[in-house]
N, C-alpha and C. Protein backbone atom coordinates (compact mmCIF):
# COMPACT_ATOMS: atom_id res chain seq x y z
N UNK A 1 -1.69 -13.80 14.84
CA UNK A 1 -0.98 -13.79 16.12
C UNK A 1 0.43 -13.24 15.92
N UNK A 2 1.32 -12.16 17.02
CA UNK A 2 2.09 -11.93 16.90
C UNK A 2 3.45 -12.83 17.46
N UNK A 3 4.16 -13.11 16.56
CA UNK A 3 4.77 -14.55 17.14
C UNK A 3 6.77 -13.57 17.63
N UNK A 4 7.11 -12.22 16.73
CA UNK A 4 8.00 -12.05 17.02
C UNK A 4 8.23 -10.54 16.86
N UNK A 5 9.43 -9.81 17.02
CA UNK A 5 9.37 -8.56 16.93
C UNK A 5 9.18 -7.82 15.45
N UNK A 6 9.70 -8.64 14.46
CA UNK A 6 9.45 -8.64 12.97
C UNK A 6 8.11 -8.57 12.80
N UNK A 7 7.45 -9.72 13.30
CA UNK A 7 6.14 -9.77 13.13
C UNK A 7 5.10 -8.71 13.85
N UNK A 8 5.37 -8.16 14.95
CA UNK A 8 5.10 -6.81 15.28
C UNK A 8 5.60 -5.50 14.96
N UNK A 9 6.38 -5.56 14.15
CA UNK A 9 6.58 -4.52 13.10
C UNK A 9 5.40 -4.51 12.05
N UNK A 10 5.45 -5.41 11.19
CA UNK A 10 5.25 -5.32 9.75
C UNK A 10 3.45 -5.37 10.68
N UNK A 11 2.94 -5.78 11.69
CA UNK A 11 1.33 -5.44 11.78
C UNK A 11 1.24 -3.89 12.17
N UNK A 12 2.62 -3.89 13.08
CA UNK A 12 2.10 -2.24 13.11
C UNK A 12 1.76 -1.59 11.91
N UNK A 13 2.96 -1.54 10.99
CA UNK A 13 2.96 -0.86 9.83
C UNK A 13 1.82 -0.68 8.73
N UNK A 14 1.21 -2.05 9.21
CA UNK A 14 -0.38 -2.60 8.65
C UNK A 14 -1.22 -1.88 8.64
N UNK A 15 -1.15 -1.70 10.25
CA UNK A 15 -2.19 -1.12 10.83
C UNK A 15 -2.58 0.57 10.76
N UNK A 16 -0.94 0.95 10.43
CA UNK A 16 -0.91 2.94 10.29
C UNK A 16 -1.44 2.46 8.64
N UNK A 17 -0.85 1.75 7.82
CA UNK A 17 -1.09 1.97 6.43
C UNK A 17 -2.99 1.89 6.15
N UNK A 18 -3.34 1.18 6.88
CA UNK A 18 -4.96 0.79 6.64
C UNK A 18 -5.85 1.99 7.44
N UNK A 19 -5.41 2.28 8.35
CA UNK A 19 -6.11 3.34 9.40
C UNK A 19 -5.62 4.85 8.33
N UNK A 20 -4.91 5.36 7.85
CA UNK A 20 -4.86 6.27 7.20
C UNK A 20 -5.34 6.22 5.30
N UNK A 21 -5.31 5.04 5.19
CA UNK A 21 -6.67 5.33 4.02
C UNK A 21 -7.97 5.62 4.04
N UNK A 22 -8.38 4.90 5.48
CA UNK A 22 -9.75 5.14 5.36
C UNK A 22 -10.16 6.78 6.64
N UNK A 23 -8.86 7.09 7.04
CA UNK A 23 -9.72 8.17 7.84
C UNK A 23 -8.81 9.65 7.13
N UNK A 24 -7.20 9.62 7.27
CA UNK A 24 -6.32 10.62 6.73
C UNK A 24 -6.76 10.98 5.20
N UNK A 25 -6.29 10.31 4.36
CA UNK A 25 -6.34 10.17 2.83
C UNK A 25 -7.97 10.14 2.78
N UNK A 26 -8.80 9.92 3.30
CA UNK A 26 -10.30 9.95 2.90
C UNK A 26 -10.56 11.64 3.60
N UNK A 27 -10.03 12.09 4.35
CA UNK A 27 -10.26 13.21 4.52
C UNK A 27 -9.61 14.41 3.70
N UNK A 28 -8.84 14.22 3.83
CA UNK A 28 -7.48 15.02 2.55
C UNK A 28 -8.20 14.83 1.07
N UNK A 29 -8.52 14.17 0.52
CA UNK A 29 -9.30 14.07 -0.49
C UNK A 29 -11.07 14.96 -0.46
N UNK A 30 -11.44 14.62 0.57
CA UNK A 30 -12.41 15.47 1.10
C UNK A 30 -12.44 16.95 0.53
N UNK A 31 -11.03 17.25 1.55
CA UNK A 31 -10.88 18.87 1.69
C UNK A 31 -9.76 19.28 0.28
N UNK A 32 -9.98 18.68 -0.69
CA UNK A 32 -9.49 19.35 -1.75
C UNK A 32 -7.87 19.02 -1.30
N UNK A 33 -7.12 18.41 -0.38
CA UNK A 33 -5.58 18.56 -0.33
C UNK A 33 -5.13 17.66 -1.68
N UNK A 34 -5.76 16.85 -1.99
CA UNK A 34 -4.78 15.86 -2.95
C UNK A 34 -5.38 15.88 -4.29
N UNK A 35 -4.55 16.29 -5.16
CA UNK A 35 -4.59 16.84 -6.58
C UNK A 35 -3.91 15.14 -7.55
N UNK A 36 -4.48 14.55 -7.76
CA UNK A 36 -4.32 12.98 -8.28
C UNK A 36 -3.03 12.53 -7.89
N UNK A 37 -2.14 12.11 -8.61
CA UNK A 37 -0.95 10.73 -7.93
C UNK A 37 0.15 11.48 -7.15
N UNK A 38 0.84 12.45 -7.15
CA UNK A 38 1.89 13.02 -6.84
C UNK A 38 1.01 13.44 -5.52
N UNK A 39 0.70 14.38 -5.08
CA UNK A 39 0.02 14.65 -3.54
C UNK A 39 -0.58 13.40 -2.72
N UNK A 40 -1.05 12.79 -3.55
CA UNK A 40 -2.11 11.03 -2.91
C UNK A 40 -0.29 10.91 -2.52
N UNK A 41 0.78 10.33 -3.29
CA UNK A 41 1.71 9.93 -2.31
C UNK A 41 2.29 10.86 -1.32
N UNK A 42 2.26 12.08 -1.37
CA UNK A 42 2.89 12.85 -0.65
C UNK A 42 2.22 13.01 0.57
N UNK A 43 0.89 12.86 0.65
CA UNK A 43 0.26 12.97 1.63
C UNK A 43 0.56 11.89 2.26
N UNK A 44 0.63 10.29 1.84
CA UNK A 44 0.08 8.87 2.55
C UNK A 44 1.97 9.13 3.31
N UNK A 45 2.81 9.66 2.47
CA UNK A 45 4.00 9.70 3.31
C UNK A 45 4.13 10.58 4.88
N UNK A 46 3.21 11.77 4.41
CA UNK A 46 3.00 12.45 5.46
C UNK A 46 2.32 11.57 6.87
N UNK A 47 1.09 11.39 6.64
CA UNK A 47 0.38 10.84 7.58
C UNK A 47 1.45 9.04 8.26
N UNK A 48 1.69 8.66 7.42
CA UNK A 48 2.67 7.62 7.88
C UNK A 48 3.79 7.88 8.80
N UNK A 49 4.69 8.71 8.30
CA UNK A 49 5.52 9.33 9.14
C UNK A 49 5.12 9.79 10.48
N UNK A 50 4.26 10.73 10.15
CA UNK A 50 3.60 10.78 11.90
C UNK A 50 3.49 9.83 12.72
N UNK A 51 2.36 8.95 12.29
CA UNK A 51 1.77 7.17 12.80
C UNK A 51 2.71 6.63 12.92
N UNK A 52 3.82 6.64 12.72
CA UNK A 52 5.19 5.63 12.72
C UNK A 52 6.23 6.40 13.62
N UNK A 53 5.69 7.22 14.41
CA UNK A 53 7.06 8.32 14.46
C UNK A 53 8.02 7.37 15.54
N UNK A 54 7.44 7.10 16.31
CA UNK A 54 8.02 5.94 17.38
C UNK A 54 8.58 4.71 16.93
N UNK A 55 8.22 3.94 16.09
CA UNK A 55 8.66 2.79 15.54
C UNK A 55 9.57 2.90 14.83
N UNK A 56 9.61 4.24 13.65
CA UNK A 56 10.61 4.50 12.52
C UNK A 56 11.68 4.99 13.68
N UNK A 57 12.01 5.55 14.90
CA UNK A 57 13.14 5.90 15.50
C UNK A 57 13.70 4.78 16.42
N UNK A 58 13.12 4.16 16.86
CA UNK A 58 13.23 2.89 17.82
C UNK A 58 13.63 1.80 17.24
N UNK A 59 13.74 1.78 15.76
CA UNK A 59 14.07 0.41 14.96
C UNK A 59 14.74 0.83 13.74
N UNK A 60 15.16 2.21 13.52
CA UNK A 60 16.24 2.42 12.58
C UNK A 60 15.28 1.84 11.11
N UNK A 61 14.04 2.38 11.23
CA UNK A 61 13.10 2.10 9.73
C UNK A 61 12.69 3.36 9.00
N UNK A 62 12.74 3.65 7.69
CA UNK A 62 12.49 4.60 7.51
C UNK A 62 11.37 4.49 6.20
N UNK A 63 10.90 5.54 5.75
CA UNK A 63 9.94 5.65 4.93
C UNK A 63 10.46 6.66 3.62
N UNK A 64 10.34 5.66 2.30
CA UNK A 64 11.06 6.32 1.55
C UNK A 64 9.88 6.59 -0.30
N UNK A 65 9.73 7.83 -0.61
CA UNK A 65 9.21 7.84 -1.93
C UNK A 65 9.86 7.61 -2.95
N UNK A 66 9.37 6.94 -4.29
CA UNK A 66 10.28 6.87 -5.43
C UNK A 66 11.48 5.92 -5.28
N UNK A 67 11.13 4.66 -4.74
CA UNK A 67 12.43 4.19 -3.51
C UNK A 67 12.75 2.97 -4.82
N UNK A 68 13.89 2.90 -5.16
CA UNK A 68 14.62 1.89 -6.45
C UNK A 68 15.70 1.11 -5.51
N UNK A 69 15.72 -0.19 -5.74
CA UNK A 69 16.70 -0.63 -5.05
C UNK A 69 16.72 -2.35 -5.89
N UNK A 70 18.10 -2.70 -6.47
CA UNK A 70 18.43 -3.30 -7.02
C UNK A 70 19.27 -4.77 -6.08
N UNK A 71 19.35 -4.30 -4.47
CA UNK A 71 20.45 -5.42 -3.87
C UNK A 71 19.86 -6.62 -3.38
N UNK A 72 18.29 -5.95 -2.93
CA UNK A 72 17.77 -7.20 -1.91
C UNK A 72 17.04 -8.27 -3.10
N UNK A 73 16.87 -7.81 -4.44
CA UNK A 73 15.93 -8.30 -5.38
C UNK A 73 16.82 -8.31 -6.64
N UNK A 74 17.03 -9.50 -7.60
CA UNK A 74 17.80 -9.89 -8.45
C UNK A 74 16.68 -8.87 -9.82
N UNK A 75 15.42 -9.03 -9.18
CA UNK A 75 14.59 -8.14 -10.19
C UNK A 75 14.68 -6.65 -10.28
N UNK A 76 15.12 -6.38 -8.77
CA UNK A 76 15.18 -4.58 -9.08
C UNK A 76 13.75 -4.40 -8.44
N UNK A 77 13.55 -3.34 -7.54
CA UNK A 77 12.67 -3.31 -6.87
C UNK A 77 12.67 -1.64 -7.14
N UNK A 78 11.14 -1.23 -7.82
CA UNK A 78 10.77 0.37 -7.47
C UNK A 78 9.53 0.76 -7.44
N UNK A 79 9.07 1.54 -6.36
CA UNK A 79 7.95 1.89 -5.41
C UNK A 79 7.57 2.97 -4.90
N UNK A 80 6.32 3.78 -5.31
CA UNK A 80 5.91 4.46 -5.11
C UNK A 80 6.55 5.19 -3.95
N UNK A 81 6.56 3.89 -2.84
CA UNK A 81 6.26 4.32 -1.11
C UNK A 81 7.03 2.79 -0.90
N UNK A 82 8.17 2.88 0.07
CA UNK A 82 8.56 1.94 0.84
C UNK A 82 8.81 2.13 2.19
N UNK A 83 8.62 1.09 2.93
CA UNK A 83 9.32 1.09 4.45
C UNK A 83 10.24 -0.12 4.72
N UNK A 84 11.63 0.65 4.96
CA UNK A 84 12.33 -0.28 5.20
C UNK A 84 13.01 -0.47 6.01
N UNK A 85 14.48 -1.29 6.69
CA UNK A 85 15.21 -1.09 7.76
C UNK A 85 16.48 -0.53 6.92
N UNK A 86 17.11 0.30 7.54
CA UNK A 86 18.56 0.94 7.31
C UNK A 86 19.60 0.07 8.09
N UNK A 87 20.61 -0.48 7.68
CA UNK A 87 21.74 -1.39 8.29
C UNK A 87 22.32 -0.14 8.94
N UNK A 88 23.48 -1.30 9.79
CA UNK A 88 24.63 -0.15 10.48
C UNK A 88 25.42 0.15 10.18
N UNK A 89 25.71 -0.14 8.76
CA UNK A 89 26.84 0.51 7.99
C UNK A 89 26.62 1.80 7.95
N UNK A 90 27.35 2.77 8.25
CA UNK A 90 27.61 4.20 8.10
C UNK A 90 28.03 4.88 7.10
N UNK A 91 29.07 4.29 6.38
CA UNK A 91 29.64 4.42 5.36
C UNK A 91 29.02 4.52 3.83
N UNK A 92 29.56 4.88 3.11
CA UNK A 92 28.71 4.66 1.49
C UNK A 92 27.30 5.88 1.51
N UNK A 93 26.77 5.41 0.45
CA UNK A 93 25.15 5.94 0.08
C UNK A 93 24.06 5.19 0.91
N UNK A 94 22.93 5.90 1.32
CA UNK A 94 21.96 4.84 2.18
C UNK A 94 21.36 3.99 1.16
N UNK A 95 20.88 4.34 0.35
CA UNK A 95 20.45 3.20 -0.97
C UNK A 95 21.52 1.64 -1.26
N UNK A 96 22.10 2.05 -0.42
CA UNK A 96 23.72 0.64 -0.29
C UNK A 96 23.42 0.33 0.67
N UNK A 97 22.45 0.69 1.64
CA UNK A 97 22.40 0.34 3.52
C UNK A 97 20.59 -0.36 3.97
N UNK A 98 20.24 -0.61 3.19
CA UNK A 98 19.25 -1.47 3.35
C UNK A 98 18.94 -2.57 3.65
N UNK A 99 18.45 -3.28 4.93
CA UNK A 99 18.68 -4.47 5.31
C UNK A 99 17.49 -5.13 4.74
N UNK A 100 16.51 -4.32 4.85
CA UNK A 100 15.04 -5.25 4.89
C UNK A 100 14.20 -4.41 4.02
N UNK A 101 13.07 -4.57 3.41
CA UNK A 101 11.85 -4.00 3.07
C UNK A 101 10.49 -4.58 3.50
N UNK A 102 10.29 -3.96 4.88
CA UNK A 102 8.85 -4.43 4.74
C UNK A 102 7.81 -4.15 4.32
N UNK A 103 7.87 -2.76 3.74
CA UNK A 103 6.15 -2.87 3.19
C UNK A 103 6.61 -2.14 1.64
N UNK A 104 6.21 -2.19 0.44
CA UNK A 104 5.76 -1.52 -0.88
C UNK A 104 4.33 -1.01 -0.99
N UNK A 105 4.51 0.41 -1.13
CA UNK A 105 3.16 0.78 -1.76
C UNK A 105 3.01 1.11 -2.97
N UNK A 106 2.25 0.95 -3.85
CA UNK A 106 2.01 1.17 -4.77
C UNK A 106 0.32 1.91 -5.28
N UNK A 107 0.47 3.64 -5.56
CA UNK A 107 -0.54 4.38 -5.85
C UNK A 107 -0.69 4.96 -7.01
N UNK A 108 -2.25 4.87 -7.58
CA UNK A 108 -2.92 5.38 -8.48
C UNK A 108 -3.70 6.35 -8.14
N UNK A 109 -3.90 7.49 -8.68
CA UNK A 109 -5.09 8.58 -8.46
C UNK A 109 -5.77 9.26 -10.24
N UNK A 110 -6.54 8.31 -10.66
CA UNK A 110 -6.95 8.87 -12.24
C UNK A 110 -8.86 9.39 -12.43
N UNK A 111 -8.38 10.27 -13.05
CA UNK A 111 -9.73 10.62 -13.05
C UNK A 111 -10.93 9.73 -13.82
N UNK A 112 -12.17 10.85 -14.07
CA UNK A 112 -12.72 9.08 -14.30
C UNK A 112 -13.04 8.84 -16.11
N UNK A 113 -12.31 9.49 -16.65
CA UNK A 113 -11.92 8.99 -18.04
C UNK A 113 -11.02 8.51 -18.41
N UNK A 114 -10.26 8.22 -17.68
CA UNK A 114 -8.75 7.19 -17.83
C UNK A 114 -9.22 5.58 -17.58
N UNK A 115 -8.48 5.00 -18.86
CA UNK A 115 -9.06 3.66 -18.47
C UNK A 115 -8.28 2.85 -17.30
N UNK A 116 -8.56 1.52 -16.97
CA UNK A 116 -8.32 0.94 -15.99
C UNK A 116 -6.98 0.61 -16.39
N UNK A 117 -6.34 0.60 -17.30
CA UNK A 117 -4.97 -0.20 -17.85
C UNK A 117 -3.82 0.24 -16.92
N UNK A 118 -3.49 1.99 -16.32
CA UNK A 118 -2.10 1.89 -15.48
C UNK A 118 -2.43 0.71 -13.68
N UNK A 119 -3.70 0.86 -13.69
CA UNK A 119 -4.00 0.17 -12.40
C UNK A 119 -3.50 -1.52 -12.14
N UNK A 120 -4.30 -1.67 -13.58
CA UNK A 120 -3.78 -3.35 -13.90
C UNK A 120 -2.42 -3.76 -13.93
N UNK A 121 -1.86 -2.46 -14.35
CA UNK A 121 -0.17 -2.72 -14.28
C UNK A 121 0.81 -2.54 -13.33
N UNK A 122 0.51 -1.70 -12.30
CA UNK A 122 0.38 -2.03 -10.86
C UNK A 122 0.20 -3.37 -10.17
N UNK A 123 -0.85 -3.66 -10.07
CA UNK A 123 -1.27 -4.97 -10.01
C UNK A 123 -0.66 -6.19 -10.41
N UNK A 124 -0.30 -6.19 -11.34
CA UNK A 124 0.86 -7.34 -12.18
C UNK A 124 1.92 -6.96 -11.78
N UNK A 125 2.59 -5.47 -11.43
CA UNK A 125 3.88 -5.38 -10.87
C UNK A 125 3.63 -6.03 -9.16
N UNK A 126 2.73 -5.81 -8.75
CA UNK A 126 2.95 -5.77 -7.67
C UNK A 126 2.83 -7.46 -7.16
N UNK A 127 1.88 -8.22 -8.10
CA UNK A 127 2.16 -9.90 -8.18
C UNK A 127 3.53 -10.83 -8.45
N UNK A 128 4.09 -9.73 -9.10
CA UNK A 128 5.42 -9.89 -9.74
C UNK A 128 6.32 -10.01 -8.59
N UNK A 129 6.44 -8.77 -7.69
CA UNK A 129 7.48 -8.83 -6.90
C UNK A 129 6.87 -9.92 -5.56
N UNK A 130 5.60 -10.03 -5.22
CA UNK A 130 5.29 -11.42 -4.81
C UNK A 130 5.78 -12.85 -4.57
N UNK A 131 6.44 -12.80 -6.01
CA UNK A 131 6.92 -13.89 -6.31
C UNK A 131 8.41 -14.44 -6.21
N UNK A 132 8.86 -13.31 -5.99
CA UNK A 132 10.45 -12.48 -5.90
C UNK A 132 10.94 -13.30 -4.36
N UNK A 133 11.31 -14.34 -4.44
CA UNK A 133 11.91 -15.18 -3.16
C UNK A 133 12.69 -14.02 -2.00
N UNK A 134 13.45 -12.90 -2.46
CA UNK A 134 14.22 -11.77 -2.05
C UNK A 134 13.26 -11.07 -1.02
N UNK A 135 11.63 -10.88 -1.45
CA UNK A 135 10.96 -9.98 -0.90
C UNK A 135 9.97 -10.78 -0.08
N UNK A 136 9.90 -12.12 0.24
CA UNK A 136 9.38 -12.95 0.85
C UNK A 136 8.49 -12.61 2.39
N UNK A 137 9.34 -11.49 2.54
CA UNK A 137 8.62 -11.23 4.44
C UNK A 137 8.37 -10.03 3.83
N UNK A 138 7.99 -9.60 2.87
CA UNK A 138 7.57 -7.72 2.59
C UNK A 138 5.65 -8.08 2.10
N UNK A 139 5.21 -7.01 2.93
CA UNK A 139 3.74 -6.51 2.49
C UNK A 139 3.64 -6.28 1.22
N UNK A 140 2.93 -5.89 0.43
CA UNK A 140 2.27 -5.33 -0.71
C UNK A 140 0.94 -4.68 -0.52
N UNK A 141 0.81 -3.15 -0.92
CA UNK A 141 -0.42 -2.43 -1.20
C UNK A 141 -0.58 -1.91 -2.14
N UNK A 142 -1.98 -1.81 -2.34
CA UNK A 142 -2.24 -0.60 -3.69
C UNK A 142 -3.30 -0.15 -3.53
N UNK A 143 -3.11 1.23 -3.19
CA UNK A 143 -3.64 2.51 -2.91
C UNK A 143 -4.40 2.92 -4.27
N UNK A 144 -5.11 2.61 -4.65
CA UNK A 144 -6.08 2.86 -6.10
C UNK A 144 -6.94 4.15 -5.94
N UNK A 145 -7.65 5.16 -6.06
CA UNK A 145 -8.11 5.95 -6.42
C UNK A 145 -8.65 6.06 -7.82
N UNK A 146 -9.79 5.72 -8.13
CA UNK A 146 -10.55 5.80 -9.86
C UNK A 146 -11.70 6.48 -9.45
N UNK A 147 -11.58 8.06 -10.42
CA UNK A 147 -12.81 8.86 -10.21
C UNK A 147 -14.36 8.46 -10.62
N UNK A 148 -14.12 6.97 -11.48
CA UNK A 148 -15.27 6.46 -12.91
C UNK A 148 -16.24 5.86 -11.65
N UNK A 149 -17.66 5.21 -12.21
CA UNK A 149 -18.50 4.20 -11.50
C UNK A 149 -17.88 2.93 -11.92
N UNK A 150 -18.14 2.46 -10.82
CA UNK A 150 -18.32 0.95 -10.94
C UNK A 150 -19.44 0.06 -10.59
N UNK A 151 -19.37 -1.12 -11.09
CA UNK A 151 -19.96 -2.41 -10.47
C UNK A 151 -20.06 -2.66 -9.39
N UNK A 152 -20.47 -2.75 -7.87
CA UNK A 152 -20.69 -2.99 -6.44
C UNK A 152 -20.07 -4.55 -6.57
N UNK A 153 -19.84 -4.93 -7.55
CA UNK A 153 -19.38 -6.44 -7.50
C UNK A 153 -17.76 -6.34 -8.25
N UNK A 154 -17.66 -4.98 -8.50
CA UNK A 154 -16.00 -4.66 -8.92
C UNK A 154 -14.63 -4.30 -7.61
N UNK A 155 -15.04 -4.84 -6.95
CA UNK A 155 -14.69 -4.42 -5.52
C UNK A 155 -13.26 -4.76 -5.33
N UNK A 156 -12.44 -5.93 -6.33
CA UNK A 156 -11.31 -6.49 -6.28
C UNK A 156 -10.49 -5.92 -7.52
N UNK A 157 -9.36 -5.27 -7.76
CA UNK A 157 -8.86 -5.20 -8.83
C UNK A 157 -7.50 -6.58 -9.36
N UNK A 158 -7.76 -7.37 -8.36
CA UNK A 158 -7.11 -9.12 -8.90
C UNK A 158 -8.29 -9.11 -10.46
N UNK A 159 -7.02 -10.09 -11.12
CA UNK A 159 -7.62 -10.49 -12.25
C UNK A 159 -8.69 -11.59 -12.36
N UNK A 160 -7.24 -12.53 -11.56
CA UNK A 160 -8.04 -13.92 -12.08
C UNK A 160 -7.64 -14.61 -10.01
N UNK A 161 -7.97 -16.06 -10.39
CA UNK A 161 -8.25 -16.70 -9.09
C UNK A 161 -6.87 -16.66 -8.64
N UNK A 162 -5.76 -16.45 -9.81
CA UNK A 162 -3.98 -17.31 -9.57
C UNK A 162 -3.69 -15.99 -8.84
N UNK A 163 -3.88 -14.94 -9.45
CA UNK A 163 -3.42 -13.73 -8.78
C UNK A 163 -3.82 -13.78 -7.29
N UNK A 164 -5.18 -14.31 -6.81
CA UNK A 164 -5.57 -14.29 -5.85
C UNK A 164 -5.40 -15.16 -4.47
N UNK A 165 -4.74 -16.09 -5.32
CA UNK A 165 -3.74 -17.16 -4.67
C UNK A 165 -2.51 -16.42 -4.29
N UNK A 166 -2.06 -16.00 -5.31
CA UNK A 166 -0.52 -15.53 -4.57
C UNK A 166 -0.71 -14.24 -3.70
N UNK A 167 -1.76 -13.41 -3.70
CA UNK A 167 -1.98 -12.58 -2.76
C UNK A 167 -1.79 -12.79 -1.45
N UNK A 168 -2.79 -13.91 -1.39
CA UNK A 168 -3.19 -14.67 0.37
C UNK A 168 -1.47 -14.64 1.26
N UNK A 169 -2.25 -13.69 2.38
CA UNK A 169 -0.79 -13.31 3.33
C UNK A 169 0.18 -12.37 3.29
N UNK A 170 -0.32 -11.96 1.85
CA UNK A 170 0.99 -10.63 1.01
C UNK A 170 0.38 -9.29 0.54
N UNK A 171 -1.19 -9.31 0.61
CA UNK A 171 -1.72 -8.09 -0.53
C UNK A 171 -2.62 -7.36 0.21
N UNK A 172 -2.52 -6.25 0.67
CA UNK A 172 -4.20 -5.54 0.56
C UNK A 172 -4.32 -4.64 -0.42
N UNK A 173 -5.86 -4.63 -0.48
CA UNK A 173 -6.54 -3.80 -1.49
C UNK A 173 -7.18 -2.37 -0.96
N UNK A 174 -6.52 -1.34 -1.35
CA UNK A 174 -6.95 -0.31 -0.75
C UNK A 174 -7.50 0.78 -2.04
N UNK A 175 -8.89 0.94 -1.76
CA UNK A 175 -9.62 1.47 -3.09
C UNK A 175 -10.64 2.71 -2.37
N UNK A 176 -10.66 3.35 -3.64
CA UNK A 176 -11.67 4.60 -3.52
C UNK A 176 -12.49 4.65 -4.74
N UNK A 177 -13.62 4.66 -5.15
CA UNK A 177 -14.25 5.16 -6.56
C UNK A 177 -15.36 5.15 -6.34
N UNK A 178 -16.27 5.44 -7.62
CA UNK A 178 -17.81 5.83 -7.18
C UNK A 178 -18.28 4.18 -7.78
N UNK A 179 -19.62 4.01 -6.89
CA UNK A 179 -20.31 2.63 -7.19
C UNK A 179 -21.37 2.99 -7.84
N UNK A 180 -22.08 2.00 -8.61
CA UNK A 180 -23.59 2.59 -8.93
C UNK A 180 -24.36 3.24 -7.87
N UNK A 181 -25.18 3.97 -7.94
CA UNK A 181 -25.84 3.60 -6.69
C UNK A 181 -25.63 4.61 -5.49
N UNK A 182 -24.53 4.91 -5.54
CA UNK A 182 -23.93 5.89 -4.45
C UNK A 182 -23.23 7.13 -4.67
N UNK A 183 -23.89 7.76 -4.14
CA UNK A 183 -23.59 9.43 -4.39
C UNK A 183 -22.08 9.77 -3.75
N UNK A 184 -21.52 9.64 -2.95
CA UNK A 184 -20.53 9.59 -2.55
C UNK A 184 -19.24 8.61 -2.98
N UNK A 185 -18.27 9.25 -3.30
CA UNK A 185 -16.78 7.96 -3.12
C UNK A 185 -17.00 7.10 -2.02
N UNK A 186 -16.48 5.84 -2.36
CA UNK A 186 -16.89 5.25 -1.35
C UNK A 186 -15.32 4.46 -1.23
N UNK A 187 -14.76 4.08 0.04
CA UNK A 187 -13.76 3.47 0.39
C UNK A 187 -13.84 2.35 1.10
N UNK A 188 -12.87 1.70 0.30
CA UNK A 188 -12.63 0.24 0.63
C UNK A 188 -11.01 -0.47 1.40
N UNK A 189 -11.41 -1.27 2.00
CA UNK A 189 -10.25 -2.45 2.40
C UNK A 189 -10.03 -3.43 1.72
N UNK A 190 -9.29 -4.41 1.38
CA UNK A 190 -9.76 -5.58 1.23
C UNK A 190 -8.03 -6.31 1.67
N UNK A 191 -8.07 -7.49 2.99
CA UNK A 191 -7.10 -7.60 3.34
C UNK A 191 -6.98 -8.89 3.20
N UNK A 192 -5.40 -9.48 1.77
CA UNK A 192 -5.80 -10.63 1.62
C UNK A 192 -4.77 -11.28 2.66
N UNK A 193 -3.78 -10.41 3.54
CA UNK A 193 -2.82 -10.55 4.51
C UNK A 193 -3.22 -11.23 5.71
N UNK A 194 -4.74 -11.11 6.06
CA UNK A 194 -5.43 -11.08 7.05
C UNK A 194 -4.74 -10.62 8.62
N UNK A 195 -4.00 -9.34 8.14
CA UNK A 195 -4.03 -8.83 9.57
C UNK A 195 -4.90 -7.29 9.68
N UNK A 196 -5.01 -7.03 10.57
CA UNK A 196 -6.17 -6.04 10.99
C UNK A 196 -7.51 -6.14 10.56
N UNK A 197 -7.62 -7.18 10.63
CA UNK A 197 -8.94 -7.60 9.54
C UNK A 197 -10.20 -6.40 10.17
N UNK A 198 -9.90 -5.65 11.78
CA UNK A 198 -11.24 -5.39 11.92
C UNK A 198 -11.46 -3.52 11.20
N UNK A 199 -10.23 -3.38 10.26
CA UNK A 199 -10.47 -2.34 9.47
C UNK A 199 -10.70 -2.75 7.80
N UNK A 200 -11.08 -4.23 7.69
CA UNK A 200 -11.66 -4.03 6.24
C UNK A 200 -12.91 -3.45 6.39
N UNK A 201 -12.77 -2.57 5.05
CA UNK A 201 -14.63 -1.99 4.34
C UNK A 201 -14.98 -3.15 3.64
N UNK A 202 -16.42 -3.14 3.65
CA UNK A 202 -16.65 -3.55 2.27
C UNK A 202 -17.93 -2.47 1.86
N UNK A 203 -18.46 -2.45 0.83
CA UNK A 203 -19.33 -1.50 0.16
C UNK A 203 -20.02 -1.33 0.88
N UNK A 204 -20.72 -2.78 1.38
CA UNK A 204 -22.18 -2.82 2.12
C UNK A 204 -22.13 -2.60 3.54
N UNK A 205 -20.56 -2.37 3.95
CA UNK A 205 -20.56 -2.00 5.51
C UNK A 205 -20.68 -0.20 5.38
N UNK A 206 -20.92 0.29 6.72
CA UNK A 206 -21.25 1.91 7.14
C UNK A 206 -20.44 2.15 7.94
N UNK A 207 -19.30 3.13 7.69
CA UNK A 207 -18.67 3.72 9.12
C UNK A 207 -19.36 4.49 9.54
């Protein structure tokens, strides 16, 4: 339920981030546009920006790649892909003018002889800043792309149950790779945030 204008932000933002994995970025991948990690983000910035064009001007939010920021987080915060609010300070560098971060993305695109290890570390970064009292009202994603097969029962890249605890309300899982079984990449949701729930995949569903 949307209880405030914050809170109808960060679902919008939900909602462009989840709707352009499974239709933008699944098509762009399609047609040969995205050449592994550097284009996968360049593109998800593209298509976001569009989907946001109204919200990012109406609320002074912007969308930033490669985004490092040391003020709101005693840990130091750096991200593929962020969306955040810009204060009204005018003055200074904008990297000094950050009020808020609501969403981190975090993307992988490896082919399918690379082992699973930069993904997992993602994953642990991205549990990490979870935990980060500073980033408390911010989303977390990870945009995974693995060219290898998998298990139809590998569907989660959480480790263990604790990881999956601290997810609940903070994480989706946004995946692409081949399954046994299936001739095609196949794309996934998995929303442990539970908002937009009516765009999770799962294997065994058909768009």
């Amino acid at each position: 339920m949307i209880t405030n204008d914050t809170d109808e932000i960060i679902y919008t933002i939900d909602r462009a981030i989840k709707e352009a994995w499974i239709n933008e970025i699944r098509e762009d991948l399609d047609k040969s546009y995205i050449l592994y990690e550097d284009t996968l983000k360049n593109a998800f910035y593209f298509h976001l920006r569009n989907k946001l064009k109204e919200l990012l001007e109406n609320n002074n939010i912007r969308i930033f790649t490669e985004f490092h920021d040391g003020e709101l987080s005693g840990k130091g915060v750096i991200a593929d892909i962020a969306i955040v609010k810009i204060g009204d300070n005018e003055e200074g560098h904008i990297k000094d003018n950050i009020d808020k971060i609501y969403a981190i993305i975090e993307l992988k695109h490896k082919g399918a002889q690379v082992p699973v290890n930069p993904f997992i570390a993602d994953v642990e970064k991205s549990i990490k800043y979870i935990k980060d009292k500073a980033l408390e009202g911010c989303q977390f994603y990870l945009g995974f792309i693995h060219e290898g097969e998998f298990d139809i029962k590998e569907i989660s890249w959480l480790q263990n149950k604790k990881q999956e605890r601290l997810a609940q309300g903070r994480l989706t899982e946004l995946s692409a790779c081949y399954y046994t079984g299936e001739d095609e990449m196949v794309y996934t949701i998995v929303s442990y945030n539970d908002m937009n729930k009516d765009l999770d995949i799962y294997v065994n569903q058909k768009r």
